[in-house]
N, C-alpha and C. Protein backbone atom coordinates (compact mmCIF):
# COMPACT_ATOMS: atom_id res chain seq x y z
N UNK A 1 50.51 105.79 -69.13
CA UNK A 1 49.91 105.35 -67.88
C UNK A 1 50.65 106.00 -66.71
N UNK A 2 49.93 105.84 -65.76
CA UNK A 2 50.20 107.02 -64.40
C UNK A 2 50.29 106.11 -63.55
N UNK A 3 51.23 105.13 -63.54
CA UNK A 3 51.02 104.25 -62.08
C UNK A 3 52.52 104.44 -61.22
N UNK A 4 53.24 105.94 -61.27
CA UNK A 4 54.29 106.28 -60.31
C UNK A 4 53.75 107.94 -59.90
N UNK A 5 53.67 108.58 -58.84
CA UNK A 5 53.82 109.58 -58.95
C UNK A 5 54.76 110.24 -57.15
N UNK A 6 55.12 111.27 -57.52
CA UNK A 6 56.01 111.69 -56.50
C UNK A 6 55.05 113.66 -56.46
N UNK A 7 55.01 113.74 -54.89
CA UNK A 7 54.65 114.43 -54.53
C UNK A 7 55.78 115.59 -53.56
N UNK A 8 56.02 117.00 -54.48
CA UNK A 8 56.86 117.54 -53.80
C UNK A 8 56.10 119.51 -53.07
N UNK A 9 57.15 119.36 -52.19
CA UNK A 9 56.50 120.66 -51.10
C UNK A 9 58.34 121.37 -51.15
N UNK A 10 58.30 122.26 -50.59
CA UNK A 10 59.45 122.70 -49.87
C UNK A 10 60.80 122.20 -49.24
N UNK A 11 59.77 121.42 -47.82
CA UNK A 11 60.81 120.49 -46.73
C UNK A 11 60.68 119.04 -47.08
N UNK A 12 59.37 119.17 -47.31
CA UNK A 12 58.71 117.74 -47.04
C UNK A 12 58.49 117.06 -45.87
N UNK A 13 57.95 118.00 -45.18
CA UNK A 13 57.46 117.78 -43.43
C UNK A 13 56.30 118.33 -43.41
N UNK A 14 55.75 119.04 -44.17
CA UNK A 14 53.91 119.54 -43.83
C UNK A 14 53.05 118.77 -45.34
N UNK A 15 53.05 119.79 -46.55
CA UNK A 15 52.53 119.46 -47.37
C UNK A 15 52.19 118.20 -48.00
N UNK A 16 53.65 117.93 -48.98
CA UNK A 16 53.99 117.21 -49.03
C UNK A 16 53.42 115.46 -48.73
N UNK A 17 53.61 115.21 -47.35
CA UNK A 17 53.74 113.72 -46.79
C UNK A 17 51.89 113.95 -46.25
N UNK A 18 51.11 115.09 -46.38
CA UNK A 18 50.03 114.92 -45.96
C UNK A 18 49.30 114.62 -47.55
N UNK A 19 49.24 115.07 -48.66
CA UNK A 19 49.12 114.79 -50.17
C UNK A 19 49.62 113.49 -50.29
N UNK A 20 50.82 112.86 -50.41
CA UNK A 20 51.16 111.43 -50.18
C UNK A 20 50.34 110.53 -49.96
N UNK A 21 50.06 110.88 -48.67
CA UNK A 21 49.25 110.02 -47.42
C UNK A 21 48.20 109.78 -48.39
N UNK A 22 47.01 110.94 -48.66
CA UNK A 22 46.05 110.90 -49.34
C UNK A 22 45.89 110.12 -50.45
N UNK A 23 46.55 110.69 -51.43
CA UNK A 23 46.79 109.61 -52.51
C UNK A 23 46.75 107.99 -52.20
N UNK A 24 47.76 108.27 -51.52
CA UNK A 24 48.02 106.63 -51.29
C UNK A 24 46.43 105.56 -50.86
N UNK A 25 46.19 106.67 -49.81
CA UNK A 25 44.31 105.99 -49.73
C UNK A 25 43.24 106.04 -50.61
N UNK A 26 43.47 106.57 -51.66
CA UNK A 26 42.53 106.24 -52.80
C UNK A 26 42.95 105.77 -53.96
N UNK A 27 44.63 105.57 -54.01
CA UNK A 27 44.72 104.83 -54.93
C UNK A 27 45.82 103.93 -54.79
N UNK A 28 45.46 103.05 -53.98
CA UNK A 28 46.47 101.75 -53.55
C UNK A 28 47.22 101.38 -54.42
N UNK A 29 47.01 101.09 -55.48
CA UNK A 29 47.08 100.62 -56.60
C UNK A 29 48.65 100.97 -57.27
N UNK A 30 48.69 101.98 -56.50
CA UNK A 30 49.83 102.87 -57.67
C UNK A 30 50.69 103.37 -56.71
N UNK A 31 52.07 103.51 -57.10
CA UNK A 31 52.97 104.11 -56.35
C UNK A 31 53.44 105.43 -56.00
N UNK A 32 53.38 106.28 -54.66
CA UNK A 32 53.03 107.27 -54.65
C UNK A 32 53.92 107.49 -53.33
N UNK A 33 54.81 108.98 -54.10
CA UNK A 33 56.24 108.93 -52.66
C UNK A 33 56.13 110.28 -52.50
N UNK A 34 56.78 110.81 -51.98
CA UNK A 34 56.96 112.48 -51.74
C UNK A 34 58.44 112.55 -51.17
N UNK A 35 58.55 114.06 -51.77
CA UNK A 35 60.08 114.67 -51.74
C UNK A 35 60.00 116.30 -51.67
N UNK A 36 61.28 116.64 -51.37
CA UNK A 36 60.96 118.55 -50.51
C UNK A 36 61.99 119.10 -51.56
N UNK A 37 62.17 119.89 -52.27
CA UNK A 37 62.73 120.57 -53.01
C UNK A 37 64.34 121.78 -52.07
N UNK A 38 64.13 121.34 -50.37
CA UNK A 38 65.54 121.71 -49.58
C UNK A 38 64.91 121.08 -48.11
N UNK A 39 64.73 119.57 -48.64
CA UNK A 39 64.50 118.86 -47.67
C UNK A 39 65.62 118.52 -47.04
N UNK A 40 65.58 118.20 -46.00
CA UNK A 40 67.07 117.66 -44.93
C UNK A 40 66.50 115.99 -44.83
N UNK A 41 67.02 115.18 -45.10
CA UNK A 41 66.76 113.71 -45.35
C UNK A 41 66.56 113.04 -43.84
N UNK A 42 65.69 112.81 -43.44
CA UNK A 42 65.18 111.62 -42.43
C UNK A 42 64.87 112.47 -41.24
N UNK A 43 63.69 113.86 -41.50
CA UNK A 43 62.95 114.02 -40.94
C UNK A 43 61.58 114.27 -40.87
N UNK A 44 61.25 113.78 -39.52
CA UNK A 44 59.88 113.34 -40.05
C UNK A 44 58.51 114.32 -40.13
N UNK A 45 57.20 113.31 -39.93
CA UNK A 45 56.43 115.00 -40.61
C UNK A 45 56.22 116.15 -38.97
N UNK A 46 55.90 117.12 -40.03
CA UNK A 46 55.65 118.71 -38.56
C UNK A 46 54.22 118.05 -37.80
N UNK A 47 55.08 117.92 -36.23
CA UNK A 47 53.89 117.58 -35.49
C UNK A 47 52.44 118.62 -35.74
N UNK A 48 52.25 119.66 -36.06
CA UNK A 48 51.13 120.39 -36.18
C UNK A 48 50.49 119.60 -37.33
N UNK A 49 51.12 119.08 -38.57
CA UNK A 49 50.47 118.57 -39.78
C UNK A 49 50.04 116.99 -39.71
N UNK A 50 50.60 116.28 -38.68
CA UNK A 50 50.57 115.23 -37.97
C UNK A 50 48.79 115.15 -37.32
N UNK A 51 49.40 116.39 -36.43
CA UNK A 51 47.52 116.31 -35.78
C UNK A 51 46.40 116.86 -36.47
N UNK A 52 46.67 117.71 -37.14
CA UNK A 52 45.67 117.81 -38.55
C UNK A 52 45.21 116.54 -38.91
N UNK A 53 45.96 115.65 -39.60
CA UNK A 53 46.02 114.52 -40.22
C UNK A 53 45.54 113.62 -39.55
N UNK A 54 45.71 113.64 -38.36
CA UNK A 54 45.13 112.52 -37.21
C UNK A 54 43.34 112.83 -36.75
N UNK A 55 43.24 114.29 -37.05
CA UNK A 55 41.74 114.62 -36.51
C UNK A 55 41.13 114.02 -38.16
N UNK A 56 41.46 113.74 -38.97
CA UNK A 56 41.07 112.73 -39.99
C UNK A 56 40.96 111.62 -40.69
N UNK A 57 41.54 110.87 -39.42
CA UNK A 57 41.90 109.28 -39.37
C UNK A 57 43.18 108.92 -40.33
N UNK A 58 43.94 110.39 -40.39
CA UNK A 58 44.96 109.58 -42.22
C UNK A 58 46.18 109.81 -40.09
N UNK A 59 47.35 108.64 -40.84
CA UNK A 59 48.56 108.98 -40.11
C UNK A 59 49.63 109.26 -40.90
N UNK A 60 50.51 110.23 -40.06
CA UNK A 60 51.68 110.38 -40.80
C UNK A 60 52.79 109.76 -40.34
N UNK A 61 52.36 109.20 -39.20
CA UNK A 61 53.49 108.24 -39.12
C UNK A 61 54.67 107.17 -39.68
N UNK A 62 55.48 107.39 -39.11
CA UNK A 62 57.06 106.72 -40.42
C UNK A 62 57.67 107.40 -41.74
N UNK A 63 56.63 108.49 -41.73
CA UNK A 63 57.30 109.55 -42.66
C UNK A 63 58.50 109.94 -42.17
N UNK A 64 59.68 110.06 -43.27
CA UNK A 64 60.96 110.25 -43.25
C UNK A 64 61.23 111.74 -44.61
N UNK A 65 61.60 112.57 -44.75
CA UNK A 65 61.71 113.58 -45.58
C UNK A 65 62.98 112.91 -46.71
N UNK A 66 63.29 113.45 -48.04
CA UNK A 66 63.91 113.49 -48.71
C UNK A 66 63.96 114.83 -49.45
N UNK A 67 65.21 114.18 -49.86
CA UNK A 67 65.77 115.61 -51.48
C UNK A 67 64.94 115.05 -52.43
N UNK A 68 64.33 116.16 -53.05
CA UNK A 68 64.73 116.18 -54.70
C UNK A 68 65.72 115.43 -55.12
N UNK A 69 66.18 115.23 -56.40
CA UNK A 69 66.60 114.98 -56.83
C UNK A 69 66.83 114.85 -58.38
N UNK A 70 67.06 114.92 -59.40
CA UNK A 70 67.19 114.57 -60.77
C UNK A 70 66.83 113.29 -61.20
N UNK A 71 67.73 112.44 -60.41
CA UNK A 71 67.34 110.63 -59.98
C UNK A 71 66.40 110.18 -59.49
N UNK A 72 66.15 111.53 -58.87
CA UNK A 72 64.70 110.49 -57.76
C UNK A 72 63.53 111.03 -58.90
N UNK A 73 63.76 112.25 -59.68
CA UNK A 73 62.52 112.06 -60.70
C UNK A 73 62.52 110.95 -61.91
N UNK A 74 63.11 111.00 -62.23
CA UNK A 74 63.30 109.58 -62.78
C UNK A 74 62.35 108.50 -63.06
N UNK A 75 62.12 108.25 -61.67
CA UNK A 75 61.16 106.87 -60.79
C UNK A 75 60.13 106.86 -61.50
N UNK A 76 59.22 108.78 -61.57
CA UNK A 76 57.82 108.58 -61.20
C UNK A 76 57.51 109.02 -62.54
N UNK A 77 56.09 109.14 -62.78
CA UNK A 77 55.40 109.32 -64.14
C UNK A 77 54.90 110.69 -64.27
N UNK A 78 54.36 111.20 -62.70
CA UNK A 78 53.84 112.18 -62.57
C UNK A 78 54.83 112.79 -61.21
N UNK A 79 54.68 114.20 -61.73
CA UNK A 79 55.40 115.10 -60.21
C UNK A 79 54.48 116.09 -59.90
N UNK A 80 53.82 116.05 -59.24
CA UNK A 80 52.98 116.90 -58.57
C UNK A 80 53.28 118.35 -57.47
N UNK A 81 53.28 118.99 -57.48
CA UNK A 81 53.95 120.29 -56.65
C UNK A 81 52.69 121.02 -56.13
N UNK A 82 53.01 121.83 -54.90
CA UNK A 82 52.27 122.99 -54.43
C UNK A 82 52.27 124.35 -54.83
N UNK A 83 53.77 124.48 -55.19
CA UNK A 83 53.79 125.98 -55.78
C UNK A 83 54.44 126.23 -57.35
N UNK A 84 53.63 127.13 -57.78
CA UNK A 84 54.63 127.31 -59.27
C UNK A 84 56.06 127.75 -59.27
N UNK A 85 56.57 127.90 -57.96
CA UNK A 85 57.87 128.08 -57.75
C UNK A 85 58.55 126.75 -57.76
N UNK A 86 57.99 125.47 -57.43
CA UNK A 86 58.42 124.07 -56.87
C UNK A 86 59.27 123.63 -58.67
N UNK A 87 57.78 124.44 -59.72
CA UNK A 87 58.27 123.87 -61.10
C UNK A 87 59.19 124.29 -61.64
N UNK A 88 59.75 125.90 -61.08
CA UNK A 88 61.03 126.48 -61.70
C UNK A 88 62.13 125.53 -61.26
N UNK A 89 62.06 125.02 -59.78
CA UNK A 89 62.89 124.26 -59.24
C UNK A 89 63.10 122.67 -59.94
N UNK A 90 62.08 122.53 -60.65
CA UNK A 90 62.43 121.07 -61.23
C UNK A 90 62.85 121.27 -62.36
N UNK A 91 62.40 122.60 -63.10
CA UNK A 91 63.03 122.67 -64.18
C UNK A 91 64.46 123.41 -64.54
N UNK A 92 65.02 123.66 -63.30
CA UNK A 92 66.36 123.81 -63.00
C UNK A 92 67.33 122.30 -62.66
N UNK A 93 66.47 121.61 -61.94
CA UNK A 93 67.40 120.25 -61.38
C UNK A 93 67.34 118.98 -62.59
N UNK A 94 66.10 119.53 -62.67
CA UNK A 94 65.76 117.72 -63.70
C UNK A 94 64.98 118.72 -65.10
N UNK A 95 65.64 119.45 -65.99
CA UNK A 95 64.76 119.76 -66.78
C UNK A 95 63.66 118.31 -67.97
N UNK A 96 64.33 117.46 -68.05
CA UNK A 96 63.76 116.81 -68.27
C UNK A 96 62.43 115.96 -67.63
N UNK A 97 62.30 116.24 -66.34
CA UNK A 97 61.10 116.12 -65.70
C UNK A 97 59.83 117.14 -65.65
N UNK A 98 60.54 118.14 -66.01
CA UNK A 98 59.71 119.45 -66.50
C UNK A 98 58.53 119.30 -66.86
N UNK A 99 58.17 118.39 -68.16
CA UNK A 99 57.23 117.94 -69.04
C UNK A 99 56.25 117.15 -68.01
N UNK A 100 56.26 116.74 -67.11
CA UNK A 100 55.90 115.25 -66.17
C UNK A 100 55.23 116.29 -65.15
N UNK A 101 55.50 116.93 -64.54
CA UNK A 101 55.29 117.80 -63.20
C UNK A 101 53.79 118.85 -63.85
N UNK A 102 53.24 119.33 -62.92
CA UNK A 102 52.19 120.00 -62.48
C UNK A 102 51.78 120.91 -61.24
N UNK A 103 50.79 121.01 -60.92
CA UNK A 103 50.19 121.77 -59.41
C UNK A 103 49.50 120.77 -59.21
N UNK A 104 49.74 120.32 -58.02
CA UNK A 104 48.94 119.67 -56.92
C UNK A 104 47.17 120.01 -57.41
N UNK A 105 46.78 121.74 -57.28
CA UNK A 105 46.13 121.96 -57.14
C UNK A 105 45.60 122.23 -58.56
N UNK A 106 46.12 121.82 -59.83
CA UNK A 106 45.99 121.69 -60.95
C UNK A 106 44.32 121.75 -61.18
N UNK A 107 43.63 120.86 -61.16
CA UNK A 107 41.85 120.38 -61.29
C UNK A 107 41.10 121.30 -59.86
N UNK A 108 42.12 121.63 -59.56
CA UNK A 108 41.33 122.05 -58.42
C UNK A 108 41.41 123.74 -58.50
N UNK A 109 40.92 124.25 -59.00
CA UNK A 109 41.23 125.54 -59.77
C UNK A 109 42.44 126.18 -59.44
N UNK A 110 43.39 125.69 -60.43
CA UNK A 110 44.56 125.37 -60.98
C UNK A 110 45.25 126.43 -59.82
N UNK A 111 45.42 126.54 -58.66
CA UNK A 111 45.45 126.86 -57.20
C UNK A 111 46.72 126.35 -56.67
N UNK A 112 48.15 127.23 -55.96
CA UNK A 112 49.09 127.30 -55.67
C UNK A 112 48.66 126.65 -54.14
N UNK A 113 49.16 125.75 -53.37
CA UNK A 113 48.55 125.28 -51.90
C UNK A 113 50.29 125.43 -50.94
N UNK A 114 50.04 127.10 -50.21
CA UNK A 114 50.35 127.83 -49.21
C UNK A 114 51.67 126.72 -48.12
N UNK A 115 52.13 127.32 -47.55
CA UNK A 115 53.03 126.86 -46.77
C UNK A 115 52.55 126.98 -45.48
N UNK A 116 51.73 126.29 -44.55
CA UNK A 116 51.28 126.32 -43.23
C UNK A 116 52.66 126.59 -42.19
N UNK A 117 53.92 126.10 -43.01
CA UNK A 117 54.90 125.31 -41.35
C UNK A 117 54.89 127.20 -40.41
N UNK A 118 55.04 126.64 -38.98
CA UNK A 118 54.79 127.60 -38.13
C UNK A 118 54.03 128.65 -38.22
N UNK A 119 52.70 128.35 -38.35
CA UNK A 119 51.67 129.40 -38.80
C UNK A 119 50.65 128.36 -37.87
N UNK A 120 49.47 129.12 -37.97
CA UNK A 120 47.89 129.03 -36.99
C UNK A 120 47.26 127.59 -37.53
N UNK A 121 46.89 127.02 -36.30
CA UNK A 121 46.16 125.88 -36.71
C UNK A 121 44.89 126.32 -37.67
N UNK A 122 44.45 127.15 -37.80
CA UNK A 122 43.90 127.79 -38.73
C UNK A 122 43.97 127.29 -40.33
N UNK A 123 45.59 127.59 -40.44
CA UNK A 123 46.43 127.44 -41.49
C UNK A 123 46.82 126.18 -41.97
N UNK A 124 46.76 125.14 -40.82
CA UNK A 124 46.80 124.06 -40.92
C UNK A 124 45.95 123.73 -41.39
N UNK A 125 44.70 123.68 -41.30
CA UNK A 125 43.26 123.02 -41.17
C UNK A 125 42.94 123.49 -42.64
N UNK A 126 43.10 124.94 -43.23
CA UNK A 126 42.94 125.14 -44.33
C UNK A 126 43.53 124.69 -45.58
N UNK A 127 45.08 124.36 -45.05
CA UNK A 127 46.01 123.71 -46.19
C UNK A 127 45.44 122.11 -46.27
N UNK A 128 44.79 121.53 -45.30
CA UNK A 128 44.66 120.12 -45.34
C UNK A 128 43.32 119.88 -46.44
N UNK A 129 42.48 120.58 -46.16
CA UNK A 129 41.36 120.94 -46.77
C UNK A 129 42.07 121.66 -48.98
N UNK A 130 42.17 122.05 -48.84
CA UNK A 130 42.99 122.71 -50.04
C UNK A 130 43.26 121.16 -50.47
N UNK A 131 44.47 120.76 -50.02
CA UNK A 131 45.20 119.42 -50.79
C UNK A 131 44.51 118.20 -50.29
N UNK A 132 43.58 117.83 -49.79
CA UNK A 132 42.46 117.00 -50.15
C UNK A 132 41.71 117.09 -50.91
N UNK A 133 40.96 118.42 -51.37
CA UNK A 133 40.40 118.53 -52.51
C UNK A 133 40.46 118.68 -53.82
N UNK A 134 42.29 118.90 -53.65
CA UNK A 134 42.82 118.72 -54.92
C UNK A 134 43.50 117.00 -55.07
N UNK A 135 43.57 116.29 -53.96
CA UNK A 135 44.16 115.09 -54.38
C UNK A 135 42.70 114.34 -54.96
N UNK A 136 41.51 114.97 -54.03
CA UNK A 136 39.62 113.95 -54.85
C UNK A 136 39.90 114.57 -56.48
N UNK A 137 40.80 115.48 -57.07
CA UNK A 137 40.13 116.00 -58.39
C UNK A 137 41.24 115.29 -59.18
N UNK A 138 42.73 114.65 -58.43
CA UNK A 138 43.21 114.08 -59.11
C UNK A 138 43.10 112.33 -58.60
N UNK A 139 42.52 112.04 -57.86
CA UNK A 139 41.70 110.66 -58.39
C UNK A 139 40.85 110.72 -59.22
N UNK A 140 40.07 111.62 -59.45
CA UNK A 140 38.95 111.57 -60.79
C UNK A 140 39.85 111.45 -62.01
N UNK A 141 40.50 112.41 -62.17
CA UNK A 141 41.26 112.40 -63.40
C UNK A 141 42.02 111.30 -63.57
N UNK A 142 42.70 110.65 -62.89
CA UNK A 142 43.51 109.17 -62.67
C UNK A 142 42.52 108.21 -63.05
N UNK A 143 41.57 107.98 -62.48
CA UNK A 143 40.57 106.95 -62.56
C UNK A 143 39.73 107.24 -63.73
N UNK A 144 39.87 107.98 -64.23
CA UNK A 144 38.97 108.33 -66.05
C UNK A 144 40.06 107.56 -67.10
């Protein structure tokens, strides 16, 4: 059963806490955190990914960033990532989480989802779009 999952990006100020967010609104139910693979701890999300997020009624408000961790995988059931680089990184820190972890963009034709920070609202708008449509393909799969 899948009722922990942890969602990791880079910093954990764009990606990341906007995938979170999502999740969390379609599946209340279940516990769902996010973490940055050279996050700096207790900062919050990139105002550009903020107003993305806001022209869609989700907030990112009270988001706080974290590490990775070995421990902090632990927690969850599922680890979800943006890049196939995120998985070399877990399977360096926590190889035993290795097995647990995936792409974000996994169901969503199995699709690496880009690093917007300081790039074109453009870039924004496209990454939000990307990891919304991969978080609708992993509520389907959750909810089957």
């Amino acid at each position: 059963m899948c009722n922990a999952i942890l969602i990791i990006c880079t910093a954990n100020i764009c990606r990341s806490p906007l995938g979170e967010r999502l999740l969390r609104h379609h599946l209340p139910h279940k516990t769902i955190d996010s973490a940055g693979m050279v996050a700096r701890s207790g900062r919050s999300a990139d105002p550009d990914i903020k107003r993305v997020a806001n022209r869609h009624q989700l907030s990112l408000d009270g988001h706080q960033s974290r590490q990775f961790t070995a421990a902090l995988s632990t927690q969850y059931d599922l680890i979800l990532v943006m890049e196939k680089e995120h998985l070399k990184h877990i399977a360096h820190i926590a190889p035993e989480a290795r097995s647990k972890s995936m792409l974000l963009g996994y169901w969503f034709n199995q699709m690496e989802i880009p690093d917007p920070w300081h790039q074109s609202d453009e870039a924004f708008n496209h990454v939000f779009q990307l990891i919304n449509q991969s978080c609708q393909a992993w509520v389907s799969k959750l909810a089957s």
